[in-house]
N, C-alpha and C. Protein backbone atom coordinates (compact mmCIF):
# COMPACT_ATOMS: atom_id res chain seq x y z
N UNK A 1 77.59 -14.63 -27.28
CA UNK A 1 78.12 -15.33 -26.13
C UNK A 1 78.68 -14.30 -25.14
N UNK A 2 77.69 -14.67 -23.97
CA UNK A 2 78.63 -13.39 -22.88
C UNK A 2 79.38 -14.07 -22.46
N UNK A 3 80.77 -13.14 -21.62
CA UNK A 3 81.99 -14.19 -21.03
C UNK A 3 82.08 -13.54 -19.59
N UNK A 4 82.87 -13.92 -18.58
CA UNK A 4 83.07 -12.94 -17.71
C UNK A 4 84.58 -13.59 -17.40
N UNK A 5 85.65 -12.34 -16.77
CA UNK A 5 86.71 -12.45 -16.55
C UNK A 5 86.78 -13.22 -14.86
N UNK A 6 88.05 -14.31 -14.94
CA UNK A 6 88.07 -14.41 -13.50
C UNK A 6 89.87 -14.78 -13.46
N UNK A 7 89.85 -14.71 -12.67
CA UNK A 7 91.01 -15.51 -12.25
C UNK A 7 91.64 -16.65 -11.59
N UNK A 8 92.28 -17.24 -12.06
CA UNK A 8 92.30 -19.06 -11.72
C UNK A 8 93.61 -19.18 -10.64
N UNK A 9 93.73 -19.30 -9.76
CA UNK A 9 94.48 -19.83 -8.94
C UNK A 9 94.77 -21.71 -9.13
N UNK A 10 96.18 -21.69 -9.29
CA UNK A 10 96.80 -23.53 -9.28
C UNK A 10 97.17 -23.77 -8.06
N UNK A 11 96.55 -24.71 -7.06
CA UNK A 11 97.16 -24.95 -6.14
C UNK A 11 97.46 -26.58 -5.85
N UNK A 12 98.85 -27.15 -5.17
CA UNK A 12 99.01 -27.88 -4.63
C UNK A 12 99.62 -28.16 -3.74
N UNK A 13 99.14 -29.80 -3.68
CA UNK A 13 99.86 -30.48 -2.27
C UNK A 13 100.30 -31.40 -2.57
N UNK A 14 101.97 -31.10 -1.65
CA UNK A 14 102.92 -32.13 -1.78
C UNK A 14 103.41 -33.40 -0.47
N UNK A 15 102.56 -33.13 0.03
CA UNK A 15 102.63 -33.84 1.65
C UNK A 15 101.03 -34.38 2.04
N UNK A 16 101.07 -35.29 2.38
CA UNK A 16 99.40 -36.02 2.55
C UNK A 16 99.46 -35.56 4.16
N UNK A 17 98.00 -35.24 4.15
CA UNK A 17 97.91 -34.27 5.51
C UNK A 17 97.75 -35.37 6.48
N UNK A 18 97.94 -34.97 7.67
CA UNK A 18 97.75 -35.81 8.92
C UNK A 18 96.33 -36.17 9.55
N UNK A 19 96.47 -34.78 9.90
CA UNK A 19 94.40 -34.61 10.72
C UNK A 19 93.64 -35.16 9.43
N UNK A 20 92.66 -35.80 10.18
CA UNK A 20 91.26 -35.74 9.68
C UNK A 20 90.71 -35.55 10.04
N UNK A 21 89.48 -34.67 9.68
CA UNK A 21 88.17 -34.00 9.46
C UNK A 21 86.96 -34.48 9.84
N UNK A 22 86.63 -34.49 11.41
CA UNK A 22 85.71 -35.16 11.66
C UNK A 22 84.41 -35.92 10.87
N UNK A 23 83.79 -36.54 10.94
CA UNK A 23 82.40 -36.89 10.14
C UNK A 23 81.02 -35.58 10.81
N UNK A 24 80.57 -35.01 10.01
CA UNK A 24 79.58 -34.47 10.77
C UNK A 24 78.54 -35.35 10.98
N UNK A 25 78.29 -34.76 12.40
CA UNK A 25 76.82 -36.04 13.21
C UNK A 25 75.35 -35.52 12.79
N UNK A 26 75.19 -34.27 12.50
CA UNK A 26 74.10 -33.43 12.23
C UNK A 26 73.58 -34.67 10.84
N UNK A 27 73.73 -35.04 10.18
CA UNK A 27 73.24 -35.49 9.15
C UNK A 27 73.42 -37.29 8.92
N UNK A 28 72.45 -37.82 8.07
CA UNK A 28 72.85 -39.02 7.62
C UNK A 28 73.82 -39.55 6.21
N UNK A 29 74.78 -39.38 6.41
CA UNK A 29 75.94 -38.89 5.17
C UNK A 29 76.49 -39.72 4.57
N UNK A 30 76.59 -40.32 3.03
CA UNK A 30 77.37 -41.52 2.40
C UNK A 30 78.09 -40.71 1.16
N UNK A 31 79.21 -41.59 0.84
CA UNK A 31 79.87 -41.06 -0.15
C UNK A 31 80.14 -42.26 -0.85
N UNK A 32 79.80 -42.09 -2.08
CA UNK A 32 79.67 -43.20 -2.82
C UNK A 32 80.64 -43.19 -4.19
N UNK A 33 81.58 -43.69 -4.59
CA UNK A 33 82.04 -43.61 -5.69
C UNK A 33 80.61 -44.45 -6.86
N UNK A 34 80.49 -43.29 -8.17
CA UNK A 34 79.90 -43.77 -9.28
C UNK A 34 80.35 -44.14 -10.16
N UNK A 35 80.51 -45.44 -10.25
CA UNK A 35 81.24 -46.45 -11.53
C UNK A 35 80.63 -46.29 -13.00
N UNK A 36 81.19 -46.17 -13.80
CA UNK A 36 80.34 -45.91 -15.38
C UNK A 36 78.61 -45.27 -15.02
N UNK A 37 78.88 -43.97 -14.35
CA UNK A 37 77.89 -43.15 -13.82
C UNK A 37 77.03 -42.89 -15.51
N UNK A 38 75.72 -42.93 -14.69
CA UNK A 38 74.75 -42.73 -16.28
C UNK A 38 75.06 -41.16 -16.58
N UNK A 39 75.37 -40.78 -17.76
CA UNK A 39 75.73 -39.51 -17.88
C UNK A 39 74.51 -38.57 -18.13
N UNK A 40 73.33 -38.77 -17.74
CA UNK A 40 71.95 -37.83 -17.82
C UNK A 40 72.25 -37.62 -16.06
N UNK A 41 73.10 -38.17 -14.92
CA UNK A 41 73.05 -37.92 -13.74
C UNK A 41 74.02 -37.52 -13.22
N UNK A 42 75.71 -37.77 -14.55
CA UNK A 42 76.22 -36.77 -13.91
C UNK A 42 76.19 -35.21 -14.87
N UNK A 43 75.26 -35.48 -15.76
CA UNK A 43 75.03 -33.68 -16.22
C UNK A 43 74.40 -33.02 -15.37
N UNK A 44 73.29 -34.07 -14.46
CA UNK A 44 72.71 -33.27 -13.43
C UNK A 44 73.50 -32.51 -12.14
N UNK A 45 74.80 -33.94 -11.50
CA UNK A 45 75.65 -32.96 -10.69
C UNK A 45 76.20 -31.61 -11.16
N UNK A 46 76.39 -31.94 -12.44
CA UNK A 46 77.52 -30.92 -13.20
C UNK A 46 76.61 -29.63 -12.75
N UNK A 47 75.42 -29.65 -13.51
CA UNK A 47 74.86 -28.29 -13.19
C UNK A 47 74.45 -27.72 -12.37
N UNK A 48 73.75 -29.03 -11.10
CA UNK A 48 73.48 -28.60 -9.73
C UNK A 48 74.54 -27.90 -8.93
N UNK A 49 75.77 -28.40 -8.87
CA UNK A 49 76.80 -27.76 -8.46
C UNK A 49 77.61 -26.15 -9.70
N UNK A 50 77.55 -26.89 -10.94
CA UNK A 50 78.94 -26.28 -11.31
C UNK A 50 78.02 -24.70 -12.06
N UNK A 51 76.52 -24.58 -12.11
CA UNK A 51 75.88 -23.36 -12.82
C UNK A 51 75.91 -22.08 -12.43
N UNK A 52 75.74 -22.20 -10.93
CA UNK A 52 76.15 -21.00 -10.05
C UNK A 52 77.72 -20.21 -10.09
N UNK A 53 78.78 -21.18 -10.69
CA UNK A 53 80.04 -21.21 -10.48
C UNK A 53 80.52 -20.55 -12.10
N UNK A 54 79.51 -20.86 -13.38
CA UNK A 54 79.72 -21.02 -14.70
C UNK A 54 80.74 -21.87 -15.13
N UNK A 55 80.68 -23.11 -14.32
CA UNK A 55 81.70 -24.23 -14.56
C UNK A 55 80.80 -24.55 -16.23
N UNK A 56 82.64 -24.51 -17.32
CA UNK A 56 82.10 -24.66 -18.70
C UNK A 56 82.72 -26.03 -19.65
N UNK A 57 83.58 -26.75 -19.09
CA UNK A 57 84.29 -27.57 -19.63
C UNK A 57 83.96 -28.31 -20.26
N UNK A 58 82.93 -29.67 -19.25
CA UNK A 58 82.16 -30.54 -19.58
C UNK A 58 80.78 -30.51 -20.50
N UNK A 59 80.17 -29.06 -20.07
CA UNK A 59 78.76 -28.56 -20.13
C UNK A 59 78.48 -28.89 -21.69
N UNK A 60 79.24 -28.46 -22.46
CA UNK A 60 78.23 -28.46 -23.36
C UNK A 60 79.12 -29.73 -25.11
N UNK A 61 79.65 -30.56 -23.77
CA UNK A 61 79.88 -31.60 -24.81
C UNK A 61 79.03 -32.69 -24.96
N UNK A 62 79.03 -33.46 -26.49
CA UNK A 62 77.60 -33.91 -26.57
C UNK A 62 78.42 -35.51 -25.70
N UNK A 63 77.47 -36.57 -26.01
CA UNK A 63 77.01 -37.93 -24.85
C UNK A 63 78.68 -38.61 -24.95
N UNK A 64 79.10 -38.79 -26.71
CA UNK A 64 80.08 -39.23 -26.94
C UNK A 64 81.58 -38.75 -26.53
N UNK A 65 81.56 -37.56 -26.51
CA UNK A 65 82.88 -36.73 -25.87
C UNK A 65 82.62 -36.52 -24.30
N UNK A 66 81.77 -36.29 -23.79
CA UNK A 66 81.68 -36.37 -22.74
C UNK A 66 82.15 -37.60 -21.98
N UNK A 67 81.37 -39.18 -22.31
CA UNK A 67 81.83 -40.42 -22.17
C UNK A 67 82.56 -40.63 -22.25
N UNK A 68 83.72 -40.51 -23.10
CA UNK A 68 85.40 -40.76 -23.19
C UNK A 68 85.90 -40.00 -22.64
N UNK A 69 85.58 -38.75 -21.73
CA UNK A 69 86.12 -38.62 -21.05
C UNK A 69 85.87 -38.51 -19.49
N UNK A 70 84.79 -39.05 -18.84
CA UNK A 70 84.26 -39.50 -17.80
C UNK A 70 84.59 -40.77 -17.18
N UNK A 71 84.60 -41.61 -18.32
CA UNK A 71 84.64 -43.23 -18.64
C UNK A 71 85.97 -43.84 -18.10
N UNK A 72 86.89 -43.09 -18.68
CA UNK A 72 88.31 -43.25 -18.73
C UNK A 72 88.41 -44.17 -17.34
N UNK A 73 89.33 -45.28 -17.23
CA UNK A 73 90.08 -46.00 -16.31
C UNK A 73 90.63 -44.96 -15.46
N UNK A 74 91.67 -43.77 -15.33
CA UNK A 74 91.87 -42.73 -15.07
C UNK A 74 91.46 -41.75 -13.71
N UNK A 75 89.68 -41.87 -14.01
CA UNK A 75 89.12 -40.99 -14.09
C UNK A 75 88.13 -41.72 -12.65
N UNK A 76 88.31 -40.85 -11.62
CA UNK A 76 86.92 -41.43 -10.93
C UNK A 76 85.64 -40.12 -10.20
N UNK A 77 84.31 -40.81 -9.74
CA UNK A 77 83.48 -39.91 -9.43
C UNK A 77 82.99 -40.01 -8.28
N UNK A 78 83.10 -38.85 -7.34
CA UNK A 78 82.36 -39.61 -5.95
C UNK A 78 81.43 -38.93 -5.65
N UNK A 79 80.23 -38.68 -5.12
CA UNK A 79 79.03 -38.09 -4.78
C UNK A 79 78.94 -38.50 -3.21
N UNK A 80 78.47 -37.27 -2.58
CA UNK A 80 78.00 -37.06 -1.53
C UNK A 80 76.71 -37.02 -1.38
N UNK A 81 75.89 -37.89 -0.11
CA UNK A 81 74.30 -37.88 -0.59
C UNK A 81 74.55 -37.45 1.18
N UNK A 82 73.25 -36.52 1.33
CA UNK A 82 73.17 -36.33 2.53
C UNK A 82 71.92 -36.56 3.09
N UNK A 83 71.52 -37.60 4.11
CA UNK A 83 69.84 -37.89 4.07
C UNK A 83 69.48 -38.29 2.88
N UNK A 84 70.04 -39.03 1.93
CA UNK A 84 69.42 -39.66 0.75
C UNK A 84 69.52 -38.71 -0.26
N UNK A 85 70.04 -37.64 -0.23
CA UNK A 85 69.55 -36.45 -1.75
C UNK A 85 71.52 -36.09 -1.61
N UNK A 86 71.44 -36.56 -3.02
CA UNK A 86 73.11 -35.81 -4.05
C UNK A 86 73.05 -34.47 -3.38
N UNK A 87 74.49 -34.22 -3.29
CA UNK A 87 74.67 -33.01 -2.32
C UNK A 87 75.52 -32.58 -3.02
N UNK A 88 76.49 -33.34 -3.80
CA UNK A 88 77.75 -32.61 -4.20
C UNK A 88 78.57 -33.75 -4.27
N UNK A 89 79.44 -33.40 -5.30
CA UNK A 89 80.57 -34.58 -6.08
C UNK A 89 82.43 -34.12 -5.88
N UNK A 90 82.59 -34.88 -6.22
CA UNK A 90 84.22 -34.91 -6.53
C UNK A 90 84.78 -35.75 -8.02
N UNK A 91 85.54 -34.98 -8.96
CA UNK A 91 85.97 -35.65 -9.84
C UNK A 91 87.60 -36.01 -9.95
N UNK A 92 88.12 -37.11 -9.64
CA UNK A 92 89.43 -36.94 -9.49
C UNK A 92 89.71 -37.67 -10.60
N UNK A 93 91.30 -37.11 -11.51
CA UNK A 93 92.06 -37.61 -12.44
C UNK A 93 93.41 -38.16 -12.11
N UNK A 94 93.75 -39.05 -12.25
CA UNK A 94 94.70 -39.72 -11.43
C UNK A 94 95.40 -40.33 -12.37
N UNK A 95 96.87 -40.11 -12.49
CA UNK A 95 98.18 -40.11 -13.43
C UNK A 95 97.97 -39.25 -14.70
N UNK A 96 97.15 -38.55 -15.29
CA UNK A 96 96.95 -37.91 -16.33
C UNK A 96 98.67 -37.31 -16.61
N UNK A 97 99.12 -36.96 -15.82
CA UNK A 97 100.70 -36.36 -15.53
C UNK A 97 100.87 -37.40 -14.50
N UNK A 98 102.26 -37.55 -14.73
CA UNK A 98 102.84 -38.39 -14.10
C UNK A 98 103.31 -38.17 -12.89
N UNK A 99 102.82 -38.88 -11.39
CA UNK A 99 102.73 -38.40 -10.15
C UNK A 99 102.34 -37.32 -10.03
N UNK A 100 100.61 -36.99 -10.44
CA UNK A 100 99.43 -35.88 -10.60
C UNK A 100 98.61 -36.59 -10.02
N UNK A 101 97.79 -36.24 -9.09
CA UNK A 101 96.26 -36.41 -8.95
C UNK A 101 95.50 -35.40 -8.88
N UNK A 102 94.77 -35.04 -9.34
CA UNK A 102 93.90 -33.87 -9.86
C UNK A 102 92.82 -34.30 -9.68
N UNK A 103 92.36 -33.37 -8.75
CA UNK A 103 90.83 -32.90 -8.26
C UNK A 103 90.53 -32.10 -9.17
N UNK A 104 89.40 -32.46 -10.15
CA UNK A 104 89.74 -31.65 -11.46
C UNK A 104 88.19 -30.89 -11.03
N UNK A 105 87.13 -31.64 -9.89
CA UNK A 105 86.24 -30.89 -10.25
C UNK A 105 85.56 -31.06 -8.44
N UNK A 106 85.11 -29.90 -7.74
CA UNK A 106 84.53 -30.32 -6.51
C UNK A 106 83.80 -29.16 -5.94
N UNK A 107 82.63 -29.91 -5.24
CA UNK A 107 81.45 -28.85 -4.96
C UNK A 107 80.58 -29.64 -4.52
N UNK A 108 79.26 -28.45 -3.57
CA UNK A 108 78.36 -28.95 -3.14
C UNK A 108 77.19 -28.30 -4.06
N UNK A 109 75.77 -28.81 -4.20
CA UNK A 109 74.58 -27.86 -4.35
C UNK A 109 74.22 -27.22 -3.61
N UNK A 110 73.84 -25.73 -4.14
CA UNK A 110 74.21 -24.62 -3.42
C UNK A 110 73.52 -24.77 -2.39
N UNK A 111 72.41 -25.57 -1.73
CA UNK A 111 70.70 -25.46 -0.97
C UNK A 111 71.81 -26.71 0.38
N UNK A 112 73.14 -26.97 0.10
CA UNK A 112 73.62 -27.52 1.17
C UNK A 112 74.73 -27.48 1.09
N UNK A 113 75.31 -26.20 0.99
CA UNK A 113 76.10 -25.20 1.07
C UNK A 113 76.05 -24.38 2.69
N UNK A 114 77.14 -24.18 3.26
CA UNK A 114 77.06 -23.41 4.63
C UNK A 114 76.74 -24.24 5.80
N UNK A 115 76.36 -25.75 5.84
CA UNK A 115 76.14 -26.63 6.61
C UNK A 115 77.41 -27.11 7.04
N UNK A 116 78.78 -26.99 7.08
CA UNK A 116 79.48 -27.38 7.51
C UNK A 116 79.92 -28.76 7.10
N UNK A 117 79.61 -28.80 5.74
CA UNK A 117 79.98 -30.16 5.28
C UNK A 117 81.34 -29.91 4.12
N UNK A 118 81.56 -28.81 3.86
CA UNK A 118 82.44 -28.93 2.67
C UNK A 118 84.21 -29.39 2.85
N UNK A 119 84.12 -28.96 4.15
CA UNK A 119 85.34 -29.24 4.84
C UNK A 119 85.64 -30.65 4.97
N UNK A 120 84.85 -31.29 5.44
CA UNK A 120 84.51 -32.88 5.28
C UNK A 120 84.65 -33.52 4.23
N UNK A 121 83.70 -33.12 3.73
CA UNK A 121 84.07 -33.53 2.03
C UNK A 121 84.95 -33.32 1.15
N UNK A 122 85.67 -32.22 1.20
CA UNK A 122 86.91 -32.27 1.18
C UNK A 122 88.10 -32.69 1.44
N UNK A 123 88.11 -33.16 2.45
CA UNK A 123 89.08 -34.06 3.31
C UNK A 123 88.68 -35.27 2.65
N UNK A 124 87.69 -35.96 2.36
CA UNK A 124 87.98 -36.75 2.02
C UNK A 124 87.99 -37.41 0.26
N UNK A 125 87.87 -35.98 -0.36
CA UNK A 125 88.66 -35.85 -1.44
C UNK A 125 90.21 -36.28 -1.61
N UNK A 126 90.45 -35.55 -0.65
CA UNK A 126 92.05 -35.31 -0.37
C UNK A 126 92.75 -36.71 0.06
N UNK A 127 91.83 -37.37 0.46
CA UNK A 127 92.55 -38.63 1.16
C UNK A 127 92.55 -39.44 -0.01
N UNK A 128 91.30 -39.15 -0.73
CA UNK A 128 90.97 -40.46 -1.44
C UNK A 128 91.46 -39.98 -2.98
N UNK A 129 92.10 -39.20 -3.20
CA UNK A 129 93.46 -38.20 -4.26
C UNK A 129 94.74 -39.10 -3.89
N UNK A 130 94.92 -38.84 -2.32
CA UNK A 130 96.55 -39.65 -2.06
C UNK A 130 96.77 -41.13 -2.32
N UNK A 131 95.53 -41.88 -2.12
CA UNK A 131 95.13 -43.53 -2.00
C UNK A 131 96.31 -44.14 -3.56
N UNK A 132 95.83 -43.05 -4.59
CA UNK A 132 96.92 -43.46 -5.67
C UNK A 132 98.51 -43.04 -5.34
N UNK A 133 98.65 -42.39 -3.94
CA UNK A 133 100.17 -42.62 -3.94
C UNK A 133 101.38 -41.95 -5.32
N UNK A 134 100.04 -40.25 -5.23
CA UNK A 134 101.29 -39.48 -6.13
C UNK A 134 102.26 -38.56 -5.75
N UNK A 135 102.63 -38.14 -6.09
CA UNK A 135 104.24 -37.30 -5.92
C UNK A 135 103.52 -35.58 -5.31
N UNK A 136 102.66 -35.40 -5.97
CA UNK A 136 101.22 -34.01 -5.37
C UNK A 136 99.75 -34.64 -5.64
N UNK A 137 99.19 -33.34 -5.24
CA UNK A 137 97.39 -33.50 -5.62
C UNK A 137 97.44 -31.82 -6.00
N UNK A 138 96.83 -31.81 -6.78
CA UNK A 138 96.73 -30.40 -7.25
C UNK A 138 95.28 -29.98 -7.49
N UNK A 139 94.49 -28.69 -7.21
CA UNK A 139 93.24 -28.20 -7.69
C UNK A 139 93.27 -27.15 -8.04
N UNK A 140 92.57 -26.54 -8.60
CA UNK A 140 92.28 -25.48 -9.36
C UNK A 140 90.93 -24.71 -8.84
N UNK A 141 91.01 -23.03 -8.63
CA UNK A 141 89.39 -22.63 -8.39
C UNK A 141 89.68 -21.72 -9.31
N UNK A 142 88.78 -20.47 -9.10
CA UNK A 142 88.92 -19.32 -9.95
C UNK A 142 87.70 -18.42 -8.87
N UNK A 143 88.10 -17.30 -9.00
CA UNK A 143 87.12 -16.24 -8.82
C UNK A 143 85.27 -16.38 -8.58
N UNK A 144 85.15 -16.88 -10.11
CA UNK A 144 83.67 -17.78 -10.21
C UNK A 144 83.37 -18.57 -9.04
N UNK A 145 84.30 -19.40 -8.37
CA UNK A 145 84.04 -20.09 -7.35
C UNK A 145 82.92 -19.37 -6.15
N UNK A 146 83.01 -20.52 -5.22
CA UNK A 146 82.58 -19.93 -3.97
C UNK A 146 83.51 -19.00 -3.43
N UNK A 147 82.94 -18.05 -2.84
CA UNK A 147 84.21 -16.77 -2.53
C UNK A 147 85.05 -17.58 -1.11
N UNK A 148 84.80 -18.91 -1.04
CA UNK A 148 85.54 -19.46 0.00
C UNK A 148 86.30 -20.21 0.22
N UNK A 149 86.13 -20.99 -1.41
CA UNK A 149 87.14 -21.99 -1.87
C UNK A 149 88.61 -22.17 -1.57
N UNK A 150 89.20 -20.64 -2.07
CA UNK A 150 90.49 -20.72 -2.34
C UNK A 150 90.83 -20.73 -1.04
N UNK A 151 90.12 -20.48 0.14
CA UNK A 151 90.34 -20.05 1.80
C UNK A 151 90.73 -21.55 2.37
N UNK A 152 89.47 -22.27 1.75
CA UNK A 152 89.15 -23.34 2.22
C UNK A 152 90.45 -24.55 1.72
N UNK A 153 90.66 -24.33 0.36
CA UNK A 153 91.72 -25.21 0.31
C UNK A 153 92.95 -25.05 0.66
N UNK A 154 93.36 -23.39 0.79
CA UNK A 154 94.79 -23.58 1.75
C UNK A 154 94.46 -23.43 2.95
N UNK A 155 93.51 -23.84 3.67
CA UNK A 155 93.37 -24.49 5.00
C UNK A 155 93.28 -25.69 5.02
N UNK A 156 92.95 -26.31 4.34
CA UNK A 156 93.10 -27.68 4.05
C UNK A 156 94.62 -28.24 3.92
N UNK A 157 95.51 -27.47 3.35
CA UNK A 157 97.18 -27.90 2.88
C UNK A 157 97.69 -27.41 1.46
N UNK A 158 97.09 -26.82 0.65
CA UNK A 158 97.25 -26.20 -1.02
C UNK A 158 97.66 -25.37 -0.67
N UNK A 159 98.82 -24.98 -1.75
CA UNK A 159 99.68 -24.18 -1.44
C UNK A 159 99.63 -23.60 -2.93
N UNK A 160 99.19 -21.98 -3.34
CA UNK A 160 98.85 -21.65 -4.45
C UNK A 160 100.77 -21.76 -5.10
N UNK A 161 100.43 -21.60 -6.24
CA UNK A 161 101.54 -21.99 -7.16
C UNK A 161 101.61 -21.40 -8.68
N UNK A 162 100.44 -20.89 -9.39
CA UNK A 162 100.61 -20.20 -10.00
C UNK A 162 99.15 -19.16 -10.18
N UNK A 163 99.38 -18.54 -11.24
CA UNK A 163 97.94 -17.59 -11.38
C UNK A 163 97.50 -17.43 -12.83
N UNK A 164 96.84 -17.52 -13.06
CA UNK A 164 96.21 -17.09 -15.02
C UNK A 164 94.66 -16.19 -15.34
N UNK A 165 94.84 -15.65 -16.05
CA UNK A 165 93.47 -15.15 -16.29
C UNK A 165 92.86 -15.39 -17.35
N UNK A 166 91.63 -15.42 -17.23
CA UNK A 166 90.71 -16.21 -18.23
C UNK A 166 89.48 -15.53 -18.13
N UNK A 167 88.71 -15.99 -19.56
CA UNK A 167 87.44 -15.48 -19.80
C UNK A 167 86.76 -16.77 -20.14
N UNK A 168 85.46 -16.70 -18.97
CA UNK A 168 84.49 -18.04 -18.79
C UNK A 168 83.40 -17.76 -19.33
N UNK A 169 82.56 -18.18 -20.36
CA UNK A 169 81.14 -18.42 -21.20
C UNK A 169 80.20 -18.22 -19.64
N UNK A 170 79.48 -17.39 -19.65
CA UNK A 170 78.55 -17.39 -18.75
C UNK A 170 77.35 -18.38 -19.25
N UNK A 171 77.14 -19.09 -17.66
CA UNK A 171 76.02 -20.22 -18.10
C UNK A 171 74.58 -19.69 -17.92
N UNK A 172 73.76 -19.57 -18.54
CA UNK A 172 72.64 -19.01 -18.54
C UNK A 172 71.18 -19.92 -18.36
């Protein structure tokens, strides 16, 4: 098993932001929350987005552990389709900690990446994190990320908060 070192930045937000984030016009754009999502489609987001990144959490749990924890009341999934084709998801966990909402997982596929959509989609992560009315919203990147993430979310309002280092299973 190869690993590679990165470093994880914790960031949150304790204030629900004001501005919103225009809609981009360039595209035909829906965001859809997936209710008891078939899990052969969200292994597909997982990897379309999270392989480039060596996102390892979910990856390699089998149908049953995975499902209990996808499934969860808790737990919701939203997908971005742009012109009809999955673009990129959001996984938010909501009360896991008490007055927590956790963006536990968010990204685009890489082939619609740089279009000026992540900002967007993000925002409305962020809105739709506060809708449960918690005390923060907190996310997490690491190094592995897009080298733009961590930019992108304290421009957004995240305010880093702690730091850890870790060794991630490279996805192959």
């Amino acid at each position: 098993m190869t690993t590679l070192k990165t470093r994880v930045t914790h960031l949150e937000m304790t204030t629900r932001p004001i501005a919103a984030i225009p809609t981009p016009v360039s595209y035909k754009l829906a965001i859809m929350r997936a209710t008891n999502i078939s899990l052969p489609f969200y292994r597909f987001l997982y990897e379309q987005v999270g392989k480039p990144h060596h996102w390892s959490v979910h990856r390699k749990l089998d149908d049953k552990a995975l499902s209990a924890i996808i499934h969860r009341d808790n737990v919701e999934i939203h997908i971005l389709y742009v012109d009809g084709s999955p673009a990129g998801f959001f996984e938010l966990v909501i009360g896991q900690e008490p007055g927590i909402a956790e963006i536990l997982y968010f990204g685009l596929v890489p082939e619609f990446q740089g279009r000026g959509l992540a900002k967007f989609f993000l925002n409305e992560a962020i809105a739709t994190a506060w809708m449960s009315r918690p005390q923060k919203v907190i996310i997490e990147t690491n190094t592995l990320d897009s080298p733009r993430a961590l930019q992108l979310y304290q421009k957004m309002g995240f305010t880093p908060v702690s730091f850890a280092e870790a060794e991630i299973e490279v996805w192959q």
